[in-house]
N, C-alpha and C. Protein backbone atom coordinates (compact mmCIF):
# COMPACT_ATOMS: atom_id res chain seq x y z
N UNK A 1 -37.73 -19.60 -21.18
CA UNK A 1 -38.44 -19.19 -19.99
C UNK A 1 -37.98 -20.07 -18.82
N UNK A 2 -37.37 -19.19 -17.84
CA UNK A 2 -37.18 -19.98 -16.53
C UNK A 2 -38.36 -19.90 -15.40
N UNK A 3 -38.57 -20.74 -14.58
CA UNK A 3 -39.91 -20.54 -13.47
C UNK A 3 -39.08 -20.60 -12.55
N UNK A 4 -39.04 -20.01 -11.57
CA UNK A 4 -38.91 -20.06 -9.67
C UNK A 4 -40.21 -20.35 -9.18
N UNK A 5 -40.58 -21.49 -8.42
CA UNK A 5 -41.73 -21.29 -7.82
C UNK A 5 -41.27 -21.73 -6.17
N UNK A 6 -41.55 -20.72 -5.33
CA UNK A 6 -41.10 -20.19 -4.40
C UNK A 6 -42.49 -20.94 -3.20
N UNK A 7 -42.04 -22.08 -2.15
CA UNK A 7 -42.99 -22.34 -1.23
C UNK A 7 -42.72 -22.52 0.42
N UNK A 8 -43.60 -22.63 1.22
CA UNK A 8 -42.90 -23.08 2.65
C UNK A 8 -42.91 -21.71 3.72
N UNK A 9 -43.25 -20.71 3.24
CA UNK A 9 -43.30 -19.31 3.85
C UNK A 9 -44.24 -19.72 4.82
N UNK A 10 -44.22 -18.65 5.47
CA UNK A 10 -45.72 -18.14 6.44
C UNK A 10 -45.74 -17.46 8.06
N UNK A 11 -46.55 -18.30 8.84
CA UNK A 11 -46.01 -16.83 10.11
C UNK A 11 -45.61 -18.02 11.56
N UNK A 12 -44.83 -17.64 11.97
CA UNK A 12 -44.76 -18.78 13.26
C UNK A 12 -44.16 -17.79 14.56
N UNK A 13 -43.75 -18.13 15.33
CA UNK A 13 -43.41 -17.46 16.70
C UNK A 13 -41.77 -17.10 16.35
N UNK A 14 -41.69 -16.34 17.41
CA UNK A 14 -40.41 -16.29 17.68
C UNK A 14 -39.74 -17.72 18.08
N UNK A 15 -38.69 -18.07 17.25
CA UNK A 15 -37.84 -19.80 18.24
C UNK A 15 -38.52 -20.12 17.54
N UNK A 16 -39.18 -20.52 16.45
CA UNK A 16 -39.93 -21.48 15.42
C UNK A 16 -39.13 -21.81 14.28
N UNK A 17 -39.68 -22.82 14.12
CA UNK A 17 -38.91 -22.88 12.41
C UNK A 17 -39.82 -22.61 10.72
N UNK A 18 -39.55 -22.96 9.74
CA UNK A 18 -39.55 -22.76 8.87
C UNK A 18 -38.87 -23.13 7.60
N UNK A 19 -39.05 -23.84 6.59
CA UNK A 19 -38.44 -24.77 5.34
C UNK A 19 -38.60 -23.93 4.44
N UNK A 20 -38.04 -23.40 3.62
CA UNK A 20 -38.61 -22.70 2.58
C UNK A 20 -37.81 -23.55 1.05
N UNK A 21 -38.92 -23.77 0.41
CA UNK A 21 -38.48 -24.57 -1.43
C UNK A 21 -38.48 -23.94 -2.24
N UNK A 22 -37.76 -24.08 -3.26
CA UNK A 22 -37.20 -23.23 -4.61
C UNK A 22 -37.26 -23.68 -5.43
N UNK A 23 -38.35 -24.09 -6.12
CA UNK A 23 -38.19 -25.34 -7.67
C UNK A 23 -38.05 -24.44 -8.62
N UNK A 24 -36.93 -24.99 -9.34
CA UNK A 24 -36.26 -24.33 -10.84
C UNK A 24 -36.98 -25.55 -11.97
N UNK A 25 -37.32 -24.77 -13.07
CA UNK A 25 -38.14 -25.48 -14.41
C UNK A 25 -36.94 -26.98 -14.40
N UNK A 26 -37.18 -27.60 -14.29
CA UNK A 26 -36.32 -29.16 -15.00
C UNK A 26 -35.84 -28.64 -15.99
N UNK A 27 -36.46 -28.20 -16.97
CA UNK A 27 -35.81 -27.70 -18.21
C UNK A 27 -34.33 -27.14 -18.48
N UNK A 28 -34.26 -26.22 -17.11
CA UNK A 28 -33.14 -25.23 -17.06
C UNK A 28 -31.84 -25.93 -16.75
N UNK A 29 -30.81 -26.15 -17.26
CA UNK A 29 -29.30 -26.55 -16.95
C UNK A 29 -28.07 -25.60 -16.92
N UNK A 30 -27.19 -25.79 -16.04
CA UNK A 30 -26.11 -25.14 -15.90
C UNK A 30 -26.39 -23.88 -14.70
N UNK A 31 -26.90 -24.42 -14.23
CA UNK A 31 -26.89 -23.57 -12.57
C UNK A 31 -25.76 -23.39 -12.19
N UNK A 32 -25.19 -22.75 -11.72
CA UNK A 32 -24.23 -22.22 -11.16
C UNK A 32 -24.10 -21.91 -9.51
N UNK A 33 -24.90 -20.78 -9.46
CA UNK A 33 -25.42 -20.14 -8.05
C UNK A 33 -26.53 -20.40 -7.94
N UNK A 34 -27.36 -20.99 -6.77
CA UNK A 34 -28.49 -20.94 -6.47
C UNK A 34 -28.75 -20.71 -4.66
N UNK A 35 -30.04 -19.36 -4.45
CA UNK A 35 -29.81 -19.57 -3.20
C UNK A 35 -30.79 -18.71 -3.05
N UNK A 36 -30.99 -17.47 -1.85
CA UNK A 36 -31.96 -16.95 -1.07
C UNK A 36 -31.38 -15.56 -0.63
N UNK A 37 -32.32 -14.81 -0.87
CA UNK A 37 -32.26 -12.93 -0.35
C UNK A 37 -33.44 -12.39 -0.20
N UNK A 38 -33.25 -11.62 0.56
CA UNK A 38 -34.72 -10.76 1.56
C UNK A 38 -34.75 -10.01 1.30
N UNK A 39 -35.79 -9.10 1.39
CA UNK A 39 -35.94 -7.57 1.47
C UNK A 39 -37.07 -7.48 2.05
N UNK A 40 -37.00 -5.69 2.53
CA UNK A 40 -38.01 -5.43 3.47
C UNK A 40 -38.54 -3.97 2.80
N UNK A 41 -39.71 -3.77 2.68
CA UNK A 41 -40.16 -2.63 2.35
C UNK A 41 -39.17 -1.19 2.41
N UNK A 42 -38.63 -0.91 1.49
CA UNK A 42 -37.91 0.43 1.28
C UNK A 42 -36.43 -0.09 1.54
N UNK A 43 -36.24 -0.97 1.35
CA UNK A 43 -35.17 -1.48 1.53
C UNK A 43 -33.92 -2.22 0.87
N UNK A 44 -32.92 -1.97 0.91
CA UNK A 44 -32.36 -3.03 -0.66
C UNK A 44 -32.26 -4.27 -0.23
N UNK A 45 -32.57 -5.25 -1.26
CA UNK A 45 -32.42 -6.85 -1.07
C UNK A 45 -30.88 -6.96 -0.95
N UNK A 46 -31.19 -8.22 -0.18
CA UNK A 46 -29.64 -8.62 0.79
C UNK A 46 -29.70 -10.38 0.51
N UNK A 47 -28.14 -10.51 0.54
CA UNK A 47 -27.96 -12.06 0.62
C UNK A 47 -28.37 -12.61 2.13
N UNK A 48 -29.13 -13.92 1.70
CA UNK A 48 -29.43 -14.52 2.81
C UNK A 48 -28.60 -15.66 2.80
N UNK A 49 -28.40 -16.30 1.92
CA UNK A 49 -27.94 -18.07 1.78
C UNK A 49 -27.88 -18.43 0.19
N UNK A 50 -26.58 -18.86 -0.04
CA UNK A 50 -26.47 -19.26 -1.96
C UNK A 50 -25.73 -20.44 -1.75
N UNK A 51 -25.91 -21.33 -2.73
CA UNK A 51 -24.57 -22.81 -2.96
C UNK A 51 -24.74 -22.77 -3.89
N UNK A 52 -23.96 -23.26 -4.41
CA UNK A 52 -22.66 -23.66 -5.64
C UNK A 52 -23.21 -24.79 -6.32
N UNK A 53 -23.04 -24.96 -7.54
CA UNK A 53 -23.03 -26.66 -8.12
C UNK A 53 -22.09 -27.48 -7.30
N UNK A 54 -20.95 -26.76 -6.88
CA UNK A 54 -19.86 -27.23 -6.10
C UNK A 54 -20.20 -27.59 -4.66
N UNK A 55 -20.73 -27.46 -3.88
CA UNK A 55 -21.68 -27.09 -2.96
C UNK A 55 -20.85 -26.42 -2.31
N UNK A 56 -20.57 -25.20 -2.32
CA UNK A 56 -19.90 -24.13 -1.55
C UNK A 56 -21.25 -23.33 -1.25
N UNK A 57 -20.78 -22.99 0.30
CA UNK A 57 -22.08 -22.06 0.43
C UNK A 57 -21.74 -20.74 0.91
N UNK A 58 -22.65 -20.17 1.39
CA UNK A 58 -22.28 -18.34 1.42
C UNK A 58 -23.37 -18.09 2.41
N UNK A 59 -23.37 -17.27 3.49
CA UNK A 59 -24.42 -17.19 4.30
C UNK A 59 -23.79 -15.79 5.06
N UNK A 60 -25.20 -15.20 4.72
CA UNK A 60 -25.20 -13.68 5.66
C UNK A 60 -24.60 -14.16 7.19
N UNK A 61 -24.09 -12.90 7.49
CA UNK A 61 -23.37 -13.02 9.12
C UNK A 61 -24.59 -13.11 10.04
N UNK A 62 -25.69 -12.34 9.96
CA UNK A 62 -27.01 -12.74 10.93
C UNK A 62 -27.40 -13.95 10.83
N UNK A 63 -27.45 -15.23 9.81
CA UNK A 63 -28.02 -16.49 10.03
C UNK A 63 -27.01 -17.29 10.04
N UNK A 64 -26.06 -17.23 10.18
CA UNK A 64 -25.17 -18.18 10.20
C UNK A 64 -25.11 -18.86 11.36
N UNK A 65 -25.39 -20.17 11.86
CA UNK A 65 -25.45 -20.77 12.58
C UNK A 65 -26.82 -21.40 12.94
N UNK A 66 -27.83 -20.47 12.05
CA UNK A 66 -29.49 -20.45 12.41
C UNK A 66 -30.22 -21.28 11.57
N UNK A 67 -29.49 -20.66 9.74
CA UNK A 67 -29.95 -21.30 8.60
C UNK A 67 -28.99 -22.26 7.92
N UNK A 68 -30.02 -23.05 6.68
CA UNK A 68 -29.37 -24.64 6.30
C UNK A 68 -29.30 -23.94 4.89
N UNK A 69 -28.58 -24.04 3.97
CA UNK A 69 -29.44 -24.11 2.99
C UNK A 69 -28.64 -25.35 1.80
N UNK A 70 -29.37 -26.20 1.18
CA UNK A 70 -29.37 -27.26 0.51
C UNK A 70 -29.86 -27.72 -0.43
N UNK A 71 -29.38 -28.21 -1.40
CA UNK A 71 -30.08 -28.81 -2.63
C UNK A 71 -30.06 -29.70 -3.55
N UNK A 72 -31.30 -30.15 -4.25
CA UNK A 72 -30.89 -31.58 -4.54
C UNK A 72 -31.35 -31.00 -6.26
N UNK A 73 -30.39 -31.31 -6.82
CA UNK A 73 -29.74 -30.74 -8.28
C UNK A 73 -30.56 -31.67 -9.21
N UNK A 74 -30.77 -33.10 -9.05
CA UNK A 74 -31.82 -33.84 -9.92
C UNK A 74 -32.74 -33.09 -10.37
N UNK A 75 -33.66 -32.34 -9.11
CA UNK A 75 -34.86 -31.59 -9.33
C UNK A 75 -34.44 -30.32 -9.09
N UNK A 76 -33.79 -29.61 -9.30
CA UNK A 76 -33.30 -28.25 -9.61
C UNK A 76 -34.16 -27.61 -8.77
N UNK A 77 -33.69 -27.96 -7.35
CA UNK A 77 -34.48 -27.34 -6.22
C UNK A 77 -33.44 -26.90 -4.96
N UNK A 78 -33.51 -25.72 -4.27
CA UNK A 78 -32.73 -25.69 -3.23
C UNK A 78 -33.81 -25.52 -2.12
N UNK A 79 -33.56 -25.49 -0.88
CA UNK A 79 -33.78 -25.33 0.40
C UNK A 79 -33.19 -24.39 1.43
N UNK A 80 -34.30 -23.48 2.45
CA UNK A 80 -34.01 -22.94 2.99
C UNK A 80 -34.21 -23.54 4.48
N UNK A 81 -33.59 -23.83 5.37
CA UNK A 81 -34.14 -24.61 6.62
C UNK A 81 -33.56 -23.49 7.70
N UNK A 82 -34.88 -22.73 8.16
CA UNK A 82 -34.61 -21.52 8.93
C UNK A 82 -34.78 -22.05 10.44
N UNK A 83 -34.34 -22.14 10.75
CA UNK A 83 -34.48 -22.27 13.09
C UNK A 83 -33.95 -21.11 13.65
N UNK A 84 -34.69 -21.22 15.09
CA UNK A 84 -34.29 -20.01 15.56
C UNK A 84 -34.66 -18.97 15.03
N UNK A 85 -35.94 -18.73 14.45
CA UNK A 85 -36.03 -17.56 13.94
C UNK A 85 -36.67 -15.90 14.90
N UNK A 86 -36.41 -14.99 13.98
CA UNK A 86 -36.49 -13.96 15.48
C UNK A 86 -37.14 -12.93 14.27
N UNK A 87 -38.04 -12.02 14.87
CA UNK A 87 -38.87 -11.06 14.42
C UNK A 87 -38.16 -10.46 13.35
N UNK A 88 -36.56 -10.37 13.40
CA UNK A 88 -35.85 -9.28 12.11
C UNK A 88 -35.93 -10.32 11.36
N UNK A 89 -36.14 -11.23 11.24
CA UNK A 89 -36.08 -12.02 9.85
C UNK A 89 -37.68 -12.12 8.96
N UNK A 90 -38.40 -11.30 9.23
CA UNK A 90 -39.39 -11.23 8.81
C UNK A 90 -39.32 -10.57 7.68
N UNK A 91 -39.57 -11.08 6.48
CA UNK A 91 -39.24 -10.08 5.11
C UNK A 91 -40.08 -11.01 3.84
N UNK A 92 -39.82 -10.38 2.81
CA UNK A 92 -40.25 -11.34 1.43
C UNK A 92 -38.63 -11.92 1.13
N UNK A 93 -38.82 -13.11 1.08
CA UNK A 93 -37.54 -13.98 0.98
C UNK A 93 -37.84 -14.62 -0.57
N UNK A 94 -36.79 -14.17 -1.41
CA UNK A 94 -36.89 -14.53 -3.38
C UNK A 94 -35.57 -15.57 -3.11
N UNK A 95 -36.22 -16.13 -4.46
CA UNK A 95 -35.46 -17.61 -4.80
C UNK A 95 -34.84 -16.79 -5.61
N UNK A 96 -33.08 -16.86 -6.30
CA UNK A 96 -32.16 -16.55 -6.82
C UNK A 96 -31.25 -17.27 -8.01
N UNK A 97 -31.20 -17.19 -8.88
CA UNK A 97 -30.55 -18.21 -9.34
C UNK A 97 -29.70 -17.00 -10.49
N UNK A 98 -28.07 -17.66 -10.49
CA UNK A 98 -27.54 -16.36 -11.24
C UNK A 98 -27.28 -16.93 -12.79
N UNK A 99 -27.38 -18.04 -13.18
CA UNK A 99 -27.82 -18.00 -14.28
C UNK A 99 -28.50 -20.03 -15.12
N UNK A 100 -28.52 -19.94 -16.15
CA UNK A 100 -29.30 -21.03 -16.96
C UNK A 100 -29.64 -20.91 -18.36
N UNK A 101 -29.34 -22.36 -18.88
CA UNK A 101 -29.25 -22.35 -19.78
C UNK A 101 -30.95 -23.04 -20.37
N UNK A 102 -31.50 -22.57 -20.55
CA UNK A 102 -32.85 -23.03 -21.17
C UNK A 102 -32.91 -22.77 -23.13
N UNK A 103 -33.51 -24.04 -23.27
CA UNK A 103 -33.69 -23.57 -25.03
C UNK A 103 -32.76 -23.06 -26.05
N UNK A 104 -31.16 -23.78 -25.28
CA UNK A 104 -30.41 -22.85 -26.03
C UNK A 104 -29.72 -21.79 -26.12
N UNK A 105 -30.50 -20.99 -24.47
CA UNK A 105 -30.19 -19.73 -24.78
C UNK A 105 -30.01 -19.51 -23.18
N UNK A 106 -29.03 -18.67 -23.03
CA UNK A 106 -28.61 -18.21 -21.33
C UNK A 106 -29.83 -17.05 -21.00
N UNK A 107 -29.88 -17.29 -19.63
CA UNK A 107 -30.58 -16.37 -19.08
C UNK A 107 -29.64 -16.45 -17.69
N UNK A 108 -29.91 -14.93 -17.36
CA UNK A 108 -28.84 -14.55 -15.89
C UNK A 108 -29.46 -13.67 -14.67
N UNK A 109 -29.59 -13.85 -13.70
CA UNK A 109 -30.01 -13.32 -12.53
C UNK A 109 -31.46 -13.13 -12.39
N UNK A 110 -31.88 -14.49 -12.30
CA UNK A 110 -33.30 -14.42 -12.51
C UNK A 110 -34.00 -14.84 -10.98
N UNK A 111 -35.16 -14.34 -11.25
CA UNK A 111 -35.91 -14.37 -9.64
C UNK A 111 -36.76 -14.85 -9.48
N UNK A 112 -37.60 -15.20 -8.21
CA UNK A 112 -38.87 -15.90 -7.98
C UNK A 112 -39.64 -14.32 -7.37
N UNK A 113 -40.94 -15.13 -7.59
CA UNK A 113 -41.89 -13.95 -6.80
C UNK A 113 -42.18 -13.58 -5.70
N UNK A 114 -40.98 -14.30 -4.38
CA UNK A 114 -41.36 -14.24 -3.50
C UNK A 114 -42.13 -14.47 -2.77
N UNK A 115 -41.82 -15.08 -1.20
CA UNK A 115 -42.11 -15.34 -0.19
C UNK A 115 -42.78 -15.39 0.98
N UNK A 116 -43.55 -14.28 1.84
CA UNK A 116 -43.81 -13.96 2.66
C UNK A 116 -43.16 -14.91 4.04
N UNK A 117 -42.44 -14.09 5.12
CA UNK A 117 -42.03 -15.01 6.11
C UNK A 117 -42.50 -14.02 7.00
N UNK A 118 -43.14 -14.12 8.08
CA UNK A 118 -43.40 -13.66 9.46
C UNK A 118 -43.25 -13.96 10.36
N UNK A 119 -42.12 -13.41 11.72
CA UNK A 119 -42.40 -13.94 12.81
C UNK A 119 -42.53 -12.96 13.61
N UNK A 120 -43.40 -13.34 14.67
CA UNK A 120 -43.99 -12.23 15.60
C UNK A 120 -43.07 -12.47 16.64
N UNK A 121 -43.09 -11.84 17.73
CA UNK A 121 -43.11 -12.03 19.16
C UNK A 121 -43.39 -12.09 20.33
């Protein structure tokens, strides 16, 4: 069993910021990809932000320049550090991880329960 527990959401202005945390079970080893995707009601989920064990990162063409994203691998946690944020980024934002080795046994493309992020204007 892997856990995502997904925190840091909520509602702020337009031009506000926002941190969003991703804790992966300690348990779990051999991360690979870890990172962040949105979706919006009726909509297909989209990459927002992923890094690497390597720390290579990957970032949608709309946040690039806006969002951080980072992580500290001891505690099998990444980070979302959103600025500048603007009303289209309002969505349920899931923690991602494409795979782990828990108990022995691989598990692959597993998710958190999501987010809530709001910004008004």
């Amino acid at each position: 069993q892997v856990q995502l527990v997904e925190s840091g959401g909520g509602l702020v202005q337009a031009g506000g910021s926002l941190r969003l945390s991703c804790a992966v079970s300690t348990s779990a080893s051999s991360i690979n990809v870890i990172g962040w995707y949105r979706q919006a009601p009726g909509k297909q989920r989209e990459l927002v932000a992923t890094i690497t064990s390597g720390d290579n990162t990957n970032y949608a063409d709309s946040v690039k320049g806006r969002f951080t994203i980072s992580r500290d691998s001891a505690k099998n946690t990444v980070f979302l550090q959103m600025n500048s944020l603007k009303p289209d980024d309002t969505d349920v934002y899931y923690c991602y991880v494409d795979r782990a080795l828990v108990a022995g046994r691989w598990r692959y493309n597993i998710w958190g329960q999501g987010t809530q992020v709001t910004v008004s204007s």
